[in-house]
PDB file of N, CA and C in Angstrom:
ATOM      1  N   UNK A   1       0.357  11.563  -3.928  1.00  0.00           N
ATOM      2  CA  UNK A   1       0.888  10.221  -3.792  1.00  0.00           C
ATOM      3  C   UNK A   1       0.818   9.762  -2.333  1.00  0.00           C
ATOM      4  N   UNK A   2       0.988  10.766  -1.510  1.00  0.00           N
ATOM      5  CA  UNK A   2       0.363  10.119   0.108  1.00  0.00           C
ATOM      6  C   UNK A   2      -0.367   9.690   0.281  1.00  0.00           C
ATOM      7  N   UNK A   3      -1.611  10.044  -0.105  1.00  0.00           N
ATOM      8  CA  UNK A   3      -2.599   9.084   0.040  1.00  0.00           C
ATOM      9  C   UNK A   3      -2.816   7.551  -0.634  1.00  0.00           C
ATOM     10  N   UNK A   4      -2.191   7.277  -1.864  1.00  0.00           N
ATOM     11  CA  UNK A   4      -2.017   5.831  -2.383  1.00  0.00           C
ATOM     12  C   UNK A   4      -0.508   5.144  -1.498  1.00  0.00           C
ATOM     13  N   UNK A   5       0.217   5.913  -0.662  1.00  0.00           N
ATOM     14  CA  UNK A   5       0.464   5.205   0.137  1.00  0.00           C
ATOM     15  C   UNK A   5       0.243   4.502   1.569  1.00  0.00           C
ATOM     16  N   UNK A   6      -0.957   5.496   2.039  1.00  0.00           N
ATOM     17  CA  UNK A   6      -1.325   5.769   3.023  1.00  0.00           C
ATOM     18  C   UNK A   6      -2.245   4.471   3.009  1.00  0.00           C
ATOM     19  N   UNK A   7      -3.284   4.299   1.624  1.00  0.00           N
ATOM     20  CA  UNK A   7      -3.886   3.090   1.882  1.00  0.00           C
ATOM     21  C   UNK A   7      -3.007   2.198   1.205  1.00  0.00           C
ATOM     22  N   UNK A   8      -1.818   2.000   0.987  1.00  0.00           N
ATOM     23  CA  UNK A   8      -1.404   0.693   0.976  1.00  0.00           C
ATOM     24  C   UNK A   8      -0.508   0.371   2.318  1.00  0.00           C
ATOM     25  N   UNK A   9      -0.211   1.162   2.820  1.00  0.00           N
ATOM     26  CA  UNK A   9       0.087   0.616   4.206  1.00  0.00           C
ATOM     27  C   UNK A   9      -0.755  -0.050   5.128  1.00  0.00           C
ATOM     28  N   UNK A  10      -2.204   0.412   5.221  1.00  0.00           N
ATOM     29  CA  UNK A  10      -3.503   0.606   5.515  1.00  0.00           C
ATOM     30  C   UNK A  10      -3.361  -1.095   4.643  1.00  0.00           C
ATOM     31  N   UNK A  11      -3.277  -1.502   3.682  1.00  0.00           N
ATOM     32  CA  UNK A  11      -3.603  -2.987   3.469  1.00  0.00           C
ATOM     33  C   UNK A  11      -2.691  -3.847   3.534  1.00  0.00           C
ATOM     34  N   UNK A  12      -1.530  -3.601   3.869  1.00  0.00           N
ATOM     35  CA  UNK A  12      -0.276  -4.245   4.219  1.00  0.00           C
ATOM     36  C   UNK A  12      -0.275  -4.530   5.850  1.00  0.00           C
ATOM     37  N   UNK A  13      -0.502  -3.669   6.743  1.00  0.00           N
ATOM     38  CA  UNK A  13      -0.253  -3.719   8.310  1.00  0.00           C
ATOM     39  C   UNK A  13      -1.620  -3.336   9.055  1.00  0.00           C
ATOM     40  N   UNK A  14      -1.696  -3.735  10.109  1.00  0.00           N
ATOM     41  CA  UNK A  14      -2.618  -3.430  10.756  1.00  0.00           C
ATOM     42  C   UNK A  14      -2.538  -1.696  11.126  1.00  0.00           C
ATOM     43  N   UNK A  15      -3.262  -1.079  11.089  1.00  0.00           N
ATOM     44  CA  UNK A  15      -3.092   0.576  11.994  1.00  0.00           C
ATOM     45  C   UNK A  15      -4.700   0.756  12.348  1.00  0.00           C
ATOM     46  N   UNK A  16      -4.568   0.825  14.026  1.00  0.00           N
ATOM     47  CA  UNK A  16      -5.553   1.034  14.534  1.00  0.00           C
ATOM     48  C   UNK A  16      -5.972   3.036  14.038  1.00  0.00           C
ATOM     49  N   UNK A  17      -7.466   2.918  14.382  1.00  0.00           N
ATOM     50  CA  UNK A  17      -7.710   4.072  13.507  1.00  0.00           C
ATOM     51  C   UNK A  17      -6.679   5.072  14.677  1.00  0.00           C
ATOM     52  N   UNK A  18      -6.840   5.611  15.992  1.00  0.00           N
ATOM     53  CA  UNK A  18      -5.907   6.736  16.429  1.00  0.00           C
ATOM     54  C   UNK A  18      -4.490   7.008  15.980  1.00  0.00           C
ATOM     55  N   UNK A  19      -4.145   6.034  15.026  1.00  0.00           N
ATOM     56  CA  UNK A  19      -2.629   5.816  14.646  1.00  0.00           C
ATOM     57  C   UNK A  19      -2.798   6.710  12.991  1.00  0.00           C
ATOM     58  N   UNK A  20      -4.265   7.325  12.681  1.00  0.00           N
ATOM     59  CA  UNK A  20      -3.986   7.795  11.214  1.00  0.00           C
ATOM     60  C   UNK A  20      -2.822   8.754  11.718  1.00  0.00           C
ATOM     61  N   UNK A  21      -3.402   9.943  12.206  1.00  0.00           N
ATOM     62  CA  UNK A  21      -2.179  10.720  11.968  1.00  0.00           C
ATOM     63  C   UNK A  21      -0.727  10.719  12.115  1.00  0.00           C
ATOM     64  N   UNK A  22      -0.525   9.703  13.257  1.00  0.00           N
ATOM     65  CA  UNK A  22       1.071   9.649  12.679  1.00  0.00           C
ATOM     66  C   UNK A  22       1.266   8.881  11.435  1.00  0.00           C
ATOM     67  N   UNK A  23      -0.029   7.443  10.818  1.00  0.00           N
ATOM     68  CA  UNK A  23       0.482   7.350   9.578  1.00  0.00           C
ATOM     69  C   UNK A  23       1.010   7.911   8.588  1.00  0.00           C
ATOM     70  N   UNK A  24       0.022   9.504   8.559  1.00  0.00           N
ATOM     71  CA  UNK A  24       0.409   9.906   6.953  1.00  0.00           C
ATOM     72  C   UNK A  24       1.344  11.026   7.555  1.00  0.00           C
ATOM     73  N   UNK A  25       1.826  11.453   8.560  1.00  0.00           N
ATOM     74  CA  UNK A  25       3.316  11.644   9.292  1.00  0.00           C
ATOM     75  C   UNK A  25       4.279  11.031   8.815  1.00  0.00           C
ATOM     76  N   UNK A  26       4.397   9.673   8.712  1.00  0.00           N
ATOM     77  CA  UNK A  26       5.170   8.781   8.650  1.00  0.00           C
ATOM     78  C   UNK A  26       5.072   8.493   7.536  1.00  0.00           C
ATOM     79  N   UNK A  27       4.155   8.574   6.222  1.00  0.00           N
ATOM     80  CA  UNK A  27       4.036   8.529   5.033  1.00  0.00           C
ATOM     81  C   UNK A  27       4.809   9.422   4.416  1.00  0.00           C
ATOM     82  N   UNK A  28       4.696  10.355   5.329  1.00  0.00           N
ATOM     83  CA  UNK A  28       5.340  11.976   3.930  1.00  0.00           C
ATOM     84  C   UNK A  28       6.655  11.369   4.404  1.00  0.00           C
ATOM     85  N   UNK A  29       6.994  11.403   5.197  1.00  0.00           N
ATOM     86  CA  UNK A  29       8.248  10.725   6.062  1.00  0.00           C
ATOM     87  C   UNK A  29       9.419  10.466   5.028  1.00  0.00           C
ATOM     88  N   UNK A  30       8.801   9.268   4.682  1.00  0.00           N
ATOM     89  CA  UNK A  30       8.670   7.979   4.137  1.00  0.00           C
ATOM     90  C   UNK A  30       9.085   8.494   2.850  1.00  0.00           C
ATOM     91  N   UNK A  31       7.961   8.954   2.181  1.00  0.00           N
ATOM     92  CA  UNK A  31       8.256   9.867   0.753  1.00  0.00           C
ATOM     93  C   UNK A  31       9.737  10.662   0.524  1.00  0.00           C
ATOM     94  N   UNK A  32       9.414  11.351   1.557  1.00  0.00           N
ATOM     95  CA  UNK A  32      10.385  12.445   1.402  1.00  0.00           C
ATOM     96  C   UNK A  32      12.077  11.742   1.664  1.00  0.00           C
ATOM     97  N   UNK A  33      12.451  10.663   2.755  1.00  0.00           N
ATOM     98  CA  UNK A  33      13.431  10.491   2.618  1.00  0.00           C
ATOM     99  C   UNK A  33      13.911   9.344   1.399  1.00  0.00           C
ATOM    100  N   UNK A  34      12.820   8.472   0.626  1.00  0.00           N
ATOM    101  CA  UNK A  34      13.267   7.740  -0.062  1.00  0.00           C
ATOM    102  C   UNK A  34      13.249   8.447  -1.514  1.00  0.00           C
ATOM    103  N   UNK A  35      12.638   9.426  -1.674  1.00  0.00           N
ATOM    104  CA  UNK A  35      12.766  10.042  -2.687  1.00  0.00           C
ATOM    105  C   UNK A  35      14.120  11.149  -2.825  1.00  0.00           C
ATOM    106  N   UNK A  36      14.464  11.295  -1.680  1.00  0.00           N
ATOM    107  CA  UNK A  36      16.368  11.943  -2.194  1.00  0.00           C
ATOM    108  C   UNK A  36      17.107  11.143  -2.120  1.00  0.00           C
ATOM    109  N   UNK A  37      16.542   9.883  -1.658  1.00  0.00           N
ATOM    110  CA  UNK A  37      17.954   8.527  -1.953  1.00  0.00           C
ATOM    111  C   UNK A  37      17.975   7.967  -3.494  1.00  0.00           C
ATOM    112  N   UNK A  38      17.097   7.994  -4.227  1.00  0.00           N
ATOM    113  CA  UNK A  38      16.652   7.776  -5.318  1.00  0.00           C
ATOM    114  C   UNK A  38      18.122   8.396  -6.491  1.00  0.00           C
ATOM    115  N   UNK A  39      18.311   7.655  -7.350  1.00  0.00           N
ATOM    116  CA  UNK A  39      19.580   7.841  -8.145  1.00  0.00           C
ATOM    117  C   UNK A  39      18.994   9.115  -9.069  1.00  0.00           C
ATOM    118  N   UNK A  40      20.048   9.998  -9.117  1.00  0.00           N
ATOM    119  CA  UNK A  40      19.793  11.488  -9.779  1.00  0.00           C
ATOM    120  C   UNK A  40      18.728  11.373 -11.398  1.00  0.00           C
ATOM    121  N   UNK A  41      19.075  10.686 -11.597  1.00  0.00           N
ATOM    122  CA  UNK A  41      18.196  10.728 -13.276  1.00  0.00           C
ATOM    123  C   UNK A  41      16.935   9.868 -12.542  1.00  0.00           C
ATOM    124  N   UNK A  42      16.560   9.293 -11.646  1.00  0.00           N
ATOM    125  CA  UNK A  42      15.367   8.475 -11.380  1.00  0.00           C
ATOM    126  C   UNK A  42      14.684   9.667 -10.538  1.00  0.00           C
ATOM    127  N   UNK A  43      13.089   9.407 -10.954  1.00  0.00           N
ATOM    128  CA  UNK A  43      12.284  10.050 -10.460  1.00  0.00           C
ATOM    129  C   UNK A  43      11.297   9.439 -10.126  1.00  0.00           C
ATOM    130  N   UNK A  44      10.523   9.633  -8.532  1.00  0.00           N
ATOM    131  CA  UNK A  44       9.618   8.499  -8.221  1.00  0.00           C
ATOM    132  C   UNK A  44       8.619   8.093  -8.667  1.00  0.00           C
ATOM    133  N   UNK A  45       8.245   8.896 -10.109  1.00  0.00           N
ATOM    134  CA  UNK A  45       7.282   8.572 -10.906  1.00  0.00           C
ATOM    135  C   UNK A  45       7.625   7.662 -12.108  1.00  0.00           C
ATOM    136  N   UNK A  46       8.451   7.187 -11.908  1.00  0.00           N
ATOM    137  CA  UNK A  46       9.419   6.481 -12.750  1.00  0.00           C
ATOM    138  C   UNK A  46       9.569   4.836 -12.305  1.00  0.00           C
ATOM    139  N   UNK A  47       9.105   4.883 -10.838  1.00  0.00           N
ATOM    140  CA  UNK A  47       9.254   3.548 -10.343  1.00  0.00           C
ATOM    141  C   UNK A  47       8.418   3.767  -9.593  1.00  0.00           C
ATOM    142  N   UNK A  48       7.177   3.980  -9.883  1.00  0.00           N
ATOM    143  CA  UNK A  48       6.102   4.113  -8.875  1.00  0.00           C
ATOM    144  C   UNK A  48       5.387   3.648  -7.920  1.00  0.00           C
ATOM    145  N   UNK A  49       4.792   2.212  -8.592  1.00  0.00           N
ATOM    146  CA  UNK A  49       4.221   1.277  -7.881  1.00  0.00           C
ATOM    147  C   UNK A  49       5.586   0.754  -6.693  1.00  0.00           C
ATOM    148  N   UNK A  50       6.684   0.316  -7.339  1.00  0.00           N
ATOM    149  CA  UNK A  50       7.739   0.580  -5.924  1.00  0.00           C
ATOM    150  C   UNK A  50       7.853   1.149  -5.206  1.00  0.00           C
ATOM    151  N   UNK A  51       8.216   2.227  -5.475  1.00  0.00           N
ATOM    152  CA  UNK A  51       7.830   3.561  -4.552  1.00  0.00           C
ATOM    153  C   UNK A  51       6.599   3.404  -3.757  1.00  0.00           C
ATOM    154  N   UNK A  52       5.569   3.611  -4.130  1.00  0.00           N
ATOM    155  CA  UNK A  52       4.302   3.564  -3.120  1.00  0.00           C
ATOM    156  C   UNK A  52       4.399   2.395  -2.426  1.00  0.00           C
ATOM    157  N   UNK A  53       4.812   1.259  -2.634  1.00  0.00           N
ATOM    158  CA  UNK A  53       5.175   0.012  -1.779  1.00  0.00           C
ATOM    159  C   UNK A  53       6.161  -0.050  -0.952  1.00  0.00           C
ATOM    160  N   UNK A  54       7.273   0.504  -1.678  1.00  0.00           N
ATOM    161  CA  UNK A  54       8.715   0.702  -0.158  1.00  0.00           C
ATOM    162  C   UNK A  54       8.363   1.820   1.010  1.00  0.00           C
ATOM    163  N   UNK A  55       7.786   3.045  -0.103  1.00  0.00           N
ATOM    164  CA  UNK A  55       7.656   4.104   1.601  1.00  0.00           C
ATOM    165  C   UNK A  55       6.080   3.409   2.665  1.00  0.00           C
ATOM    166  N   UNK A  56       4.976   2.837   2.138  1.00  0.00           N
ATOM    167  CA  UNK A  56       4.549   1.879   2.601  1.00  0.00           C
ATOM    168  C   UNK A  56       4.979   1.403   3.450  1.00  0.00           C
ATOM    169  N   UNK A  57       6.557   0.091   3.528  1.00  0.00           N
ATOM    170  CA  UNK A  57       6.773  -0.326   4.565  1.00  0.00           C
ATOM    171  C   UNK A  57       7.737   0.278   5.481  1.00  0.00           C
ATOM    172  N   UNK A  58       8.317   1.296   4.614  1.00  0.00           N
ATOM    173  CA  UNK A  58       9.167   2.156   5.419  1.00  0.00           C
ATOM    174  C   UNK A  58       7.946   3.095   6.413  1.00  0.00           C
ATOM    175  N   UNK A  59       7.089   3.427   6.087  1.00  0.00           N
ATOM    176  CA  UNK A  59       5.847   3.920   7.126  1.00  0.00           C
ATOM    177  C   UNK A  59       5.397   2.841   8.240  1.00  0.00           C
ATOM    178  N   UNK A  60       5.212   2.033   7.865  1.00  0.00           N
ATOM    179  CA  UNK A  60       4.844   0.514   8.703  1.00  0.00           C
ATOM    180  C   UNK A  60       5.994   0.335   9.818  1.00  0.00           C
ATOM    181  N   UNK A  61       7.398   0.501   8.718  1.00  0.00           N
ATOM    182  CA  UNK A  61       8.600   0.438  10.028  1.00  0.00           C
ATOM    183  C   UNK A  61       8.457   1.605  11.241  1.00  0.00           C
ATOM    184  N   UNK A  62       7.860   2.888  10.720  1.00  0.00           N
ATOM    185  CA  UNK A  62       7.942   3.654  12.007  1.00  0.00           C
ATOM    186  C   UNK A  62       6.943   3.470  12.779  1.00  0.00           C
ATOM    187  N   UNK A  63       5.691   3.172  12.694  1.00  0.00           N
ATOM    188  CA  UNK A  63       5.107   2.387  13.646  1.00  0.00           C
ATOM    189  C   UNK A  63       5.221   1.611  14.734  1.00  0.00           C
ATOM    190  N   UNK A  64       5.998   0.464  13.361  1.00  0.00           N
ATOM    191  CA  UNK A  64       6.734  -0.632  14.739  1.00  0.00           C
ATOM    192  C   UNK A  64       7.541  -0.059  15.656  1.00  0.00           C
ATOM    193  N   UNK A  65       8.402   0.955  14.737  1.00  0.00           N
ATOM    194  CA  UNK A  65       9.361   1.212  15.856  1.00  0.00           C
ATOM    195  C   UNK A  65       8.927   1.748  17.238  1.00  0.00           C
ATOM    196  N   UNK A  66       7.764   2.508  16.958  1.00  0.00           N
ATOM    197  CA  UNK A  66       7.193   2.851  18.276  1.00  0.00           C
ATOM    198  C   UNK A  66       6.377   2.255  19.102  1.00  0.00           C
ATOM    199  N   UNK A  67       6.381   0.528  19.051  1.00  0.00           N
ATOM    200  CA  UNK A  67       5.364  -0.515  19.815  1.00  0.00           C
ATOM    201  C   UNK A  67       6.751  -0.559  20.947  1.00  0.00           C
ATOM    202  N   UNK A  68       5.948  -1.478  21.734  1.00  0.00           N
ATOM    203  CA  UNK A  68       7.028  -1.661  22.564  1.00  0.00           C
ATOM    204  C   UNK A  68       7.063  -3.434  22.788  1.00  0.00           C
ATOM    205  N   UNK A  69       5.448  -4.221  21.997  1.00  0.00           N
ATOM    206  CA  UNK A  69       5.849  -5.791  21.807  1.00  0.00           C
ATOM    207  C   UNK A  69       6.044  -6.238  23.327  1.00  0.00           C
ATOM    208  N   UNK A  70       6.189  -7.902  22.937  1.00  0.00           N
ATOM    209  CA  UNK A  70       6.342  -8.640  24.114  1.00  0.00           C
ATOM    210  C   UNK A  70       5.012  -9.222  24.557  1.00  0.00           C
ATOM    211  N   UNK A  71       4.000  -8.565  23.887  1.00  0.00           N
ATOM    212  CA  UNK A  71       2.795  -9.817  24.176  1.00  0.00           C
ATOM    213  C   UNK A  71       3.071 -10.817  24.143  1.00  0.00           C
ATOM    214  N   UNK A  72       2.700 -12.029  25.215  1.00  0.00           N
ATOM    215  CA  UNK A  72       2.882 -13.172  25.243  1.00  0.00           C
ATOM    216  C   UNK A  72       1.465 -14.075  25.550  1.00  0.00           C
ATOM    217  N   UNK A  73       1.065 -15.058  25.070  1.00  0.00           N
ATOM    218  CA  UNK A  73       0.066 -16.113  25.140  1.00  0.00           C
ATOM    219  C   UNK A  73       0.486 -17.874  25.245  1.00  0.00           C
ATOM    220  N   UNK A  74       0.069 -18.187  26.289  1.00  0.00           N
ATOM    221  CA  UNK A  74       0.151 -19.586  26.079  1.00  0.00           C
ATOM    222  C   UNK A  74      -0.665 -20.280  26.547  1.00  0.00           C
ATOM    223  N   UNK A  75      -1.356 -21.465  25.577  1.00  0.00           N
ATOM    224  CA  UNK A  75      -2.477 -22.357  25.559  1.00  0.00           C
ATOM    225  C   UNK A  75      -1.816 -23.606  25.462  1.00  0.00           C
ATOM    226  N   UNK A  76      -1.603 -24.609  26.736  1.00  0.00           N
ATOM    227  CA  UNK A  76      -1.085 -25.974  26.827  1.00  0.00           C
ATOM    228  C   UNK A  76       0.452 -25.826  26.274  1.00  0.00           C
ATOM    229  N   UNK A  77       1.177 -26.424  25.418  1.00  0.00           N
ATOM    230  CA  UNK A  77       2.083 -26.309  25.165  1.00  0.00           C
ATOM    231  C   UNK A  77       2.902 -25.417  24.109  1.00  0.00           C
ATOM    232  N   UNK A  78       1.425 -24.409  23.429  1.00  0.00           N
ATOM    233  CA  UNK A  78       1.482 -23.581  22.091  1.00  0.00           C
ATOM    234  C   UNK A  78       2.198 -22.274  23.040  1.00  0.00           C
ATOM    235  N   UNK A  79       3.449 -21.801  22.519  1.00  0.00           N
ATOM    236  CA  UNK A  79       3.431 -20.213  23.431  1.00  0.00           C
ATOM    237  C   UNK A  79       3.609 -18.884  21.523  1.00  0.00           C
ATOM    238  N   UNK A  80       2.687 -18.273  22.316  1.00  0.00           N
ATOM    239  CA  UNK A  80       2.725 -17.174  21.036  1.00  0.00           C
ATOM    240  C   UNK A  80       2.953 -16.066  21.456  1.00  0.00           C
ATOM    241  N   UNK A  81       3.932 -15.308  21.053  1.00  0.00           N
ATOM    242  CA  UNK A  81       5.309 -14.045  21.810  1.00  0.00           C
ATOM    243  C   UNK A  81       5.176 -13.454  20.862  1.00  0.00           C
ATOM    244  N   UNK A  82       4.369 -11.948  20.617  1.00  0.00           N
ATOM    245  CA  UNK A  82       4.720 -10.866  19.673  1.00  0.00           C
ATOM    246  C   UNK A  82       6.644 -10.628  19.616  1.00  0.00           C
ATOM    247  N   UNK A  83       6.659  -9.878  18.495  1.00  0.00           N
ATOM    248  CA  UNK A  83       8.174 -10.070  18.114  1.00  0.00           C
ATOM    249  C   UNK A  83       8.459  -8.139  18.817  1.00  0.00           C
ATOM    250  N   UNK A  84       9.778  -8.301  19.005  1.00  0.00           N
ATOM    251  CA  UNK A  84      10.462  -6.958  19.431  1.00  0.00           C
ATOM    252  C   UNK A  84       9.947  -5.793  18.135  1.00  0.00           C
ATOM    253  N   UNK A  85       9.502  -4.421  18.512  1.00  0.00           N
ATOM    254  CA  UNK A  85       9.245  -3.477  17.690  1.00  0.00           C
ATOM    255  C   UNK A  85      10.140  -3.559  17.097  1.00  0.00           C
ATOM    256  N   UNK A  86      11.753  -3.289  17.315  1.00  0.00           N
ATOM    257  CA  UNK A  86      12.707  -2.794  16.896  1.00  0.00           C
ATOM    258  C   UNK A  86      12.949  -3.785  15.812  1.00  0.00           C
ATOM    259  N   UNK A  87      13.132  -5.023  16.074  1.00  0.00           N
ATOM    260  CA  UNK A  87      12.996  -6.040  15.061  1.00  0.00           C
ATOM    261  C   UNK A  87      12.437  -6.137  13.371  1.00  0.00           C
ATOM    262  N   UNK A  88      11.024  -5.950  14.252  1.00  0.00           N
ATOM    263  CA  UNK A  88       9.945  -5.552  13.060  1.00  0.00           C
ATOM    264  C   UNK A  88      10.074  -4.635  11.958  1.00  0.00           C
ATOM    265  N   UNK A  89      10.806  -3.620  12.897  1.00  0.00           N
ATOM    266  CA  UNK A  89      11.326  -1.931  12.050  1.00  0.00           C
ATOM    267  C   UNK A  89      12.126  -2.143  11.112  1.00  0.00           C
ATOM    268  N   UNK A  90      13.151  -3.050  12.173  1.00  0.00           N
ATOM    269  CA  UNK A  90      14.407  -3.416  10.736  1.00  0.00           C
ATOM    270  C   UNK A  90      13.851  -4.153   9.825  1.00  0.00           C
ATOM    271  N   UNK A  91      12.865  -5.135   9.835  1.00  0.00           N
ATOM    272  CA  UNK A  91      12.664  -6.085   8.787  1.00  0.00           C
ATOM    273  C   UNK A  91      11.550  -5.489   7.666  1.00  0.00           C
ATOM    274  N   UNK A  92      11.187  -4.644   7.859  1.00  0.00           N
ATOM    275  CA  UNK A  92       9.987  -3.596   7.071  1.00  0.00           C
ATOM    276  C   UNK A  92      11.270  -2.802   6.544  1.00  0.00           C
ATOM    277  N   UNK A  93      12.133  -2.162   7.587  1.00  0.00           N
ATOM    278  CA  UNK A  93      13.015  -1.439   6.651  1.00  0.00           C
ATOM    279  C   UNK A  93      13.371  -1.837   5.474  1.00  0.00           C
ATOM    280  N   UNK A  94      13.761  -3.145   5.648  1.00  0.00           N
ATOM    281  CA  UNK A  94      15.159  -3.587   4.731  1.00  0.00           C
ATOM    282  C   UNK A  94      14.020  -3.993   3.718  1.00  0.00           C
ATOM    283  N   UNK A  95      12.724  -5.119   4.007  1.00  0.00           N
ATOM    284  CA  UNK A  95      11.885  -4.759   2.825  1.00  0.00           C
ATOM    285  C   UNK A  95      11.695  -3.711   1.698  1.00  0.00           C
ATOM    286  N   UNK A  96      11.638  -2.665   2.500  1.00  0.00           N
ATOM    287  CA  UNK A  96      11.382  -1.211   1.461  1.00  0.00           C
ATOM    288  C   UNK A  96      12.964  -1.328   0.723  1.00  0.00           C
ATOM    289  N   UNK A  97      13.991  -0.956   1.444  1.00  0.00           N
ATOM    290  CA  UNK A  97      14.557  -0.904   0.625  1.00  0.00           C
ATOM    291  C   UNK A  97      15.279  -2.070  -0.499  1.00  0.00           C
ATOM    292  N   UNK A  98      14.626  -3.132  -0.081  1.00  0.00           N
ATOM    293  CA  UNK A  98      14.589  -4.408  -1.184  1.00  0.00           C
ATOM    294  C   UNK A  98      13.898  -3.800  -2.157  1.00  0.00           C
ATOM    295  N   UNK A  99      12.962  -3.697  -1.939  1.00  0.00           N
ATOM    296  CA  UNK A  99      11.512  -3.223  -3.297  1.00  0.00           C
ATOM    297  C   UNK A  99      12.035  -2.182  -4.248  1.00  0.00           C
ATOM    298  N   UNK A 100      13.176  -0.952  -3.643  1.00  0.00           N
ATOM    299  CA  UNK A 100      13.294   0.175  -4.434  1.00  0.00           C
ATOM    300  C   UNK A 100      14.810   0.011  -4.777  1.00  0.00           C
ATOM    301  N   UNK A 101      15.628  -1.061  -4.210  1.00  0.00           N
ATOM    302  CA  UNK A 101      16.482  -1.088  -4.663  1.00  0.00           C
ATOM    303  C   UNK A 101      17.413  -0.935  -5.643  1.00  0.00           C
ATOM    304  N   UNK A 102      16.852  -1.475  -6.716  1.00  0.00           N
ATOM    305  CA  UNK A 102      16.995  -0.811  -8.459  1.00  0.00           C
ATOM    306  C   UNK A 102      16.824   0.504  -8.571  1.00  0.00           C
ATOM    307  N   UNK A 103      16.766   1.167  -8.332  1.00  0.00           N
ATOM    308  CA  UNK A 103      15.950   2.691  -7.849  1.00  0.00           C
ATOM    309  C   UNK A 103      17.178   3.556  -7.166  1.00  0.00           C
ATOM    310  N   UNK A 104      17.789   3.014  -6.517  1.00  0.00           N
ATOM    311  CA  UNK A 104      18.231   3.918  -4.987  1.00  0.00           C
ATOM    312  C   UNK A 104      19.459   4.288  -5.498  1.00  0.00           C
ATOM    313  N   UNK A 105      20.572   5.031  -5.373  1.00  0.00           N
ATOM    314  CA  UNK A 105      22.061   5.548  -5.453  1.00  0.00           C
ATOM    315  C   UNK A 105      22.155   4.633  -4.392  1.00  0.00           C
ATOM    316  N   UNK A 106      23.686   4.639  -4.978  1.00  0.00           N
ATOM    317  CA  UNK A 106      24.777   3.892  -4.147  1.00  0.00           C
ATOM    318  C   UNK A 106      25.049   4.379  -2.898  1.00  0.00           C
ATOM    319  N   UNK A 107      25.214   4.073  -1.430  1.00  0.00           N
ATOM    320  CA  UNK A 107      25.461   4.833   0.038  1.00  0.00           C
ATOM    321  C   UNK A 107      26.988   4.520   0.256  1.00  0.00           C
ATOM    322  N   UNK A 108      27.647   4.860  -0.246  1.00  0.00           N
ATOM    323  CA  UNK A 108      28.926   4.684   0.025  1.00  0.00           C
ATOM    324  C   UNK A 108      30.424   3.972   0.410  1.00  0.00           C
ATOM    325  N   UNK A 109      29.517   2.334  -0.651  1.00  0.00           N
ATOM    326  CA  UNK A 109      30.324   2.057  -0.850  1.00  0.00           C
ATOM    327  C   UNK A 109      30.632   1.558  -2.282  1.00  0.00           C
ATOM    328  N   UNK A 110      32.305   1.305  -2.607  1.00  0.00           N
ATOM    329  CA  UNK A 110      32.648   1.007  -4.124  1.00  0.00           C
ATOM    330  C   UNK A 110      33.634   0.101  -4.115  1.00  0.00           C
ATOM    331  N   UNK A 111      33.353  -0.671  -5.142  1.00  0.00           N
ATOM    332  CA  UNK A 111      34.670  -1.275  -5.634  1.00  0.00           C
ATOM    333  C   UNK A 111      35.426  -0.495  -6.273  1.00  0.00           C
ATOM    334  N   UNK A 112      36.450  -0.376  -5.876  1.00  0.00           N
ATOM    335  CA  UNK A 112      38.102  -0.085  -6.439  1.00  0.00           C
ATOM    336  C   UNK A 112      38.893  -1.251  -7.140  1.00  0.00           C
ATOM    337  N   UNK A 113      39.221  -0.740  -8.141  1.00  0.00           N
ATOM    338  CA  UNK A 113      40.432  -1.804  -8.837  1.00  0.00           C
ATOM    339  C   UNK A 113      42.037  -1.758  -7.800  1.00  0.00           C
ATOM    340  N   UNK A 114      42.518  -2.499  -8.241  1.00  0.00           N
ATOM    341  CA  UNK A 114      43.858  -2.868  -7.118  1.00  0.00           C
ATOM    342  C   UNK A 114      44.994  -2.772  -8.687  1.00  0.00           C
ATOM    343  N   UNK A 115      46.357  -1.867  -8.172  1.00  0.00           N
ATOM    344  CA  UNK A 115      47.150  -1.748  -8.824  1.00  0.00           C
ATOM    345  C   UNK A 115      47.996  -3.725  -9.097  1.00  0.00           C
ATOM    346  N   UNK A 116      48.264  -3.773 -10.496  1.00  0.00           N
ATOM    347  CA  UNK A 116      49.364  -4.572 -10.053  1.00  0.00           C
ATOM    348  C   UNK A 116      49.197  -5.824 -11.563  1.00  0.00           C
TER     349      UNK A 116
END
């Protein structure tokens, strides 16, 4: 399954080729921590195409996280400013875990009923 995530990250984000190996680094990564968040009776073959799409951008997020951004361009009054890595990371994060959401156990928190 690394490798069908490996090229869908590969068609989702840019990765220059010296960046394979931390991709599929960051793929198993990817795999491995979203697959023990995964609710006990769910198995990632069970929600697959999700799966290969959330650890996808959860792979994409560790990337970003390691740019450091701030390219800046400006032509007359147009200014074009790459966005903060860290930014990027969170917003790929929270993607993935949008996508597998249906999927995932609860992280600790619950509603409680109130006496009365």
């Amino acid at each position: 399954m690394t490798e069908q995530i490996m090229d869908m990250a590969r068609s989702l984000g840019h990765v220059d080729g010296g960046q394979e190996e931390a991709l599929e680094a960051l793929c198993r990564a990817a795999q491995a921590e979203l697959a023990g968040r995964l609710r006990p009776e769910v198995r990632s073959e069970d929600c697959e195409d999700a799966f290969i799409l959330a650890c996808a951008w959860l792979a994409l997020a560790g990337l970003a996280a390691g740019e450091t951004g701030g390219g800046r361009f400006t032509a007359g009054e147009v200014t074009i400013q790459e966005g903060d890595g860290a930014a990027r990371a969170a917003a790929l994060r929270l993607q993935a875990e949008t996508v597998l959401g249906p999927w995932l156990a609860d992280r600790g928190f619950a509603f409680q009923g109130v006496p009365g």
